[in-house]
N, C-alpha and C. Protein backbone atom coordinates (compact mmCIF):
# COMPACT_ATOMS: atom_id res chain seq x y z
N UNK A 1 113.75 83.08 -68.50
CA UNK A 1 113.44 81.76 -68.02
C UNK A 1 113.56 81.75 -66.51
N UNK A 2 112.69 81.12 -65.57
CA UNK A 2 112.93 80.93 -64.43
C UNK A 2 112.94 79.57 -64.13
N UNK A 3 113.53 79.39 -62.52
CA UNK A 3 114.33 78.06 -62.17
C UNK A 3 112.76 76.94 -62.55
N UNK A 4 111.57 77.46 -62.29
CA UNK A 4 110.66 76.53 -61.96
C UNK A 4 110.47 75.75 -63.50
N UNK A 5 110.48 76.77 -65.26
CA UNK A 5 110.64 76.18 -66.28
C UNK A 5 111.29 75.59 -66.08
N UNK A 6 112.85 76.11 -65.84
CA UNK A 6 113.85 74.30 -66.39
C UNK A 6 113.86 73.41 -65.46
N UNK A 7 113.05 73.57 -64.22
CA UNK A 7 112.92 72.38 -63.48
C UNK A 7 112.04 71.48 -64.34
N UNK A 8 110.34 72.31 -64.97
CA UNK A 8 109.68 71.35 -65.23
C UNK A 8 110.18 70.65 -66.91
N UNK A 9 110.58 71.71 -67.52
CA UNK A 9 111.03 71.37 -68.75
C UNK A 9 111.79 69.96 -68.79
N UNK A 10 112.84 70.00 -67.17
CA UNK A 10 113.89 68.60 -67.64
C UNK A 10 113.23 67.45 -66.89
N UNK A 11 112.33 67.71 -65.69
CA UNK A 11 111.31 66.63 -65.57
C UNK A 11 110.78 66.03 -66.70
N UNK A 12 110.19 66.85 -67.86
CA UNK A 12 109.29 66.12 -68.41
C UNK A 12 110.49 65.62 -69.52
N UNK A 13 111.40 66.12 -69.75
CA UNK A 13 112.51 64.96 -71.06
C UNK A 13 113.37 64.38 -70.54
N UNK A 14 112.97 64.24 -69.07
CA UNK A 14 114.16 63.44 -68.47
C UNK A 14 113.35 62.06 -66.91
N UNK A 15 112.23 61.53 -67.11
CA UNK A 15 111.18 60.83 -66.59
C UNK A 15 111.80 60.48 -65.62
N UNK A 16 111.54 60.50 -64.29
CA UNK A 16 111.85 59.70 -63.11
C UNK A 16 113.45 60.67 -62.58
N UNK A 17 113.58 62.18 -63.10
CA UNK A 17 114.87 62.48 -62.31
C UNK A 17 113.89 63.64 -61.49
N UNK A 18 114.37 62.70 -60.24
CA UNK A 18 115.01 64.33 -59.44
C UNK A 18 115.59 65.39 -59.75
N UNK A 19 114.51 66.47 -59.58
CA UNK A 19 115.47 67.97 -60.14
C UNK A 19 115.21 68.74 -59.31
N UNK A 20 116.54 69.49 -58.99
CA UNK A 20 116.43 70.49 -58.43
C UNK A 20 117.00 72.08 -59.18
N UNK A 21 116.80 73.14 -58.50
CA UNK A 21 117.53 74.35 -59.59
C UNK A 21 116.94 75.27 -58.79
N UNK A 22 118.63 76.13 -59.03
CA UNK A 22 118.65 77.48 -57.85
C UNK A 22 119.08 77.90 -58.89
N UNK A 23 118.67 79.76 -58.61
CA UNK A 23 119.35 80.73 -59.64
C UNK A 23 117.99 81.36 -60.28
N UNK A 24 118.55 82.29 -61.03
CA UNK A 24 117.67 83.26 -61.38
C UNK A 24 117.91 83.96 -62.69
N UNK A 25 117.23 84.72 -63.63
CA UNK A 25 118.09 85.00 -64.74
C UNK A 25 118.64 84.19 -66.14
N UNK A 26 119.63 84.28 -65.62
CA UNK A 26 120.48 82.94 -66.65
C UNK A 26 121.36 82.50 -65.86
N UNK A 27 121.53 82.35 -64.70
CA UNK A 27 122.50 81.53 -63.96
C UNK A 27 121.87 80.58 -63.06
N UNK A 28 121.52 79.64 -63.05
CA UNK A 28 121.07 78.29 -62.61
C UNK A 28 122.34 77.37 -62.33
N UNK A 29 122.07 76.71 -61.62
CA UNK A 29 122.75 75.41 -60.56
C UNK A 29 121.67 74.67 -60.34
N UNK A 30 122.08 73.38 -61.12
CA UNK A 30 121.16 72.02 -61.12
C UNK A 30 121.62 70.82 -60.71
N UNK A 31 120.86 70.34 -59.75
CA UNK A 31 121.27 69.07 -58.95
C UNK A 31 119.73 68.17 -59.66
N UNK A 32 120.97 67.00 -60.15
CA UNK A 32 119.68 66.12 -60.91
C UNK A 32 120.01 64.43 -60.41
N UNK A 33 119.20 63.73 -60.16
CA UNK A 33 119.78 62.45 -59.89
C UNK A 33 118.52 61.63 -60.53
N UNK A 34 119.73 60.69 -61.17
CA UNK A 34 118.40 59.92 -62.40
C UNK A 34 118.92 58.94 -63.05
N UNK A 35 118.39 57.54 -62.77
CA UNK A 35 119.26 56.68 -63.28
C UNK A 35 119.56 56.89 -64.78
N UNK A 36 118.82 57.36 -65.38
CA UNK A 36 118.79 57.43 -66.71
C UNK A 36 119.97 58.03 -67.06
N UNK A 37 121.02 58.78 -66.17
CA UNK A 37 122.31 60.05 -66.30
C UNK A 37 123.50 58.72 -65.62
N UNK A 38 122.95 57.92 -65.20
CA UNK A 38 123.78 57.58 -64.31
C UNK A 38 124.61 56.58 -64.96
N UNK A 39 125.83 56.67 -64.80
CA UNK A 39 126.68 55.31 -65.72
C UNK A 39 127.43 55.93 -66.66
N UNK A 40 126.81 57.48 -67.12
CA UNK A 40 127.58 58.24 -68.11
C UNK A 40 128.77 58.97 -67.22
N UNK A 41 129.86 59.52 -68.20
CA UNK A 41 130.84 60.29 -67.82
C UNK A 41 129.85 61.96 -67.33
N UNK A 42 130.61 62.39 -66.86
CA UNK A 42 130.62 64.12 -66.59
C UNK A 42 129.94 64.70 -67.80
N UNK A 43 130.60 64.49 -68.86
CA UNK A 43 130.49 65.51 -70.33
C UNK A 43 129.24 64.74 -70.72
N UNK A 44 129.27 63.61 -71.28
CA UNK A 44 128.38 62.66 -71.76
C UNK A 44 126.48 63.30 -70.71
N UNK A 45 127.04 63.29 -69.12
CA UNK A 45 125.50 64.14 -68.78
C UNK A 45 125.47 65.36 -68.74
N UNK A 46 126.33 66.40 -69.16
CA UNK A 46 126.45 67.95 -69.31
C UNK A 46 125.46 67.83 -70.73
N UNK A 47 126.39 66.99 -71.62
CA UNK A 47 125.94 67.04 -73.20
C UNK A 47 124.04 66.55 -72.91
N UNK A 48 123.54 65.45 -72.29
CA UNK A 48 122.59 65.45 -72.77
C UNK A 48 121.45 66.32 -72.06
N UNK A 49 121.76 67.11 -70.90
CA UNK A 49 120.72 67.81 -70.08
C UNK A 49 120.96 69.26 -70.74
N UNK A 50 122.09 69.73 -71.73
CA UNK A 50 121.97 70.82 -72.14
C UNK A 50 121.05 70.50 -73.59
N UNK A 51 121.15 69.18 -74.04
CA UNK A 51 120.41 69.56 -75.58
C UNK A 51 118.90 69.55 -75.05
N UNK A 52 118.65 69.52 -73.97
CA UNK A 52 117.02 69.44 -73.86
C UNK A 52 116.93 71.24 -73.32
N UNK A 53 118.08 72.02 -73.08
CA UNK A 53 118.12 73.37 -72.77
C UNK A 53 118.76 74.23 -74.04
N UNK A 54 119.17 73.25 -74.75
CA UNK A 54 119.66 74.34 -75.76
C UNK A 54 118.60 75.34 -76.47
N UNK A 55 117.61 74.93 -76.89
CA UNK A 55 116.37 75.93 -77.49
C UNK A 55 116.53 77.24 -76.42
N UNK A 56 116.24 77.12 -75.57
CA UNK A 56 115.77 78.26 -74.83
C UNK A 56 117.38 79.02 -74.32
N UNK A 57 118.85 78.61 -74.28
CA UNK A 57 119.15 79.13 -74.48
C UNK A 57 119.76 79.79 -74.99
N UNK A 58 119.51 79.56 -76.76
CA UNK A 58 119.71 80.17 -77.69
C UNK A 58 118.85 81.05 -78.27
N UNK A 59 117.43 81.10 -77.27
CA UNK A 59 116.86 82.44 -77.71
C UNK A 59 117.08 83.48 -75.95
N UNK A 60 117.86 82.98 -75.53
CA UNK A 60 118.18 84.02 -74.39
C UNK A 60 117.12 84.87 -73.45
């Protein structure tokens, strides 16, 4: 996977966020700002920006 998929991947299940993503491989750093995240705890937006990544990285 490269940074530019899970940029566009969480654009498109996540409408109106800013995304950004550095890294290469499997190590990515994502800066996202989106009202839609916003108001939740820490875990609460870990939990929902990974289930839109979990597919891909569970096939590694």
């Amino acid at each position: 996977m490269q940074a530019e998929d899970v940029k566009s991947l969480l654009q498109e299940k996540l409408p109106g966020t800013q995304v950004e993503v550095e890294g290469e491989g499997c190590n990515f750093q994502l800066n996202l700002i989106s009202d839609e995240l916003a108001g939740q705890s820490p875990v609460k937006r870990q939990q929902q920006v990974y289930a839109h990544l979990n597919a891909w990285i569970a096939d590694g």
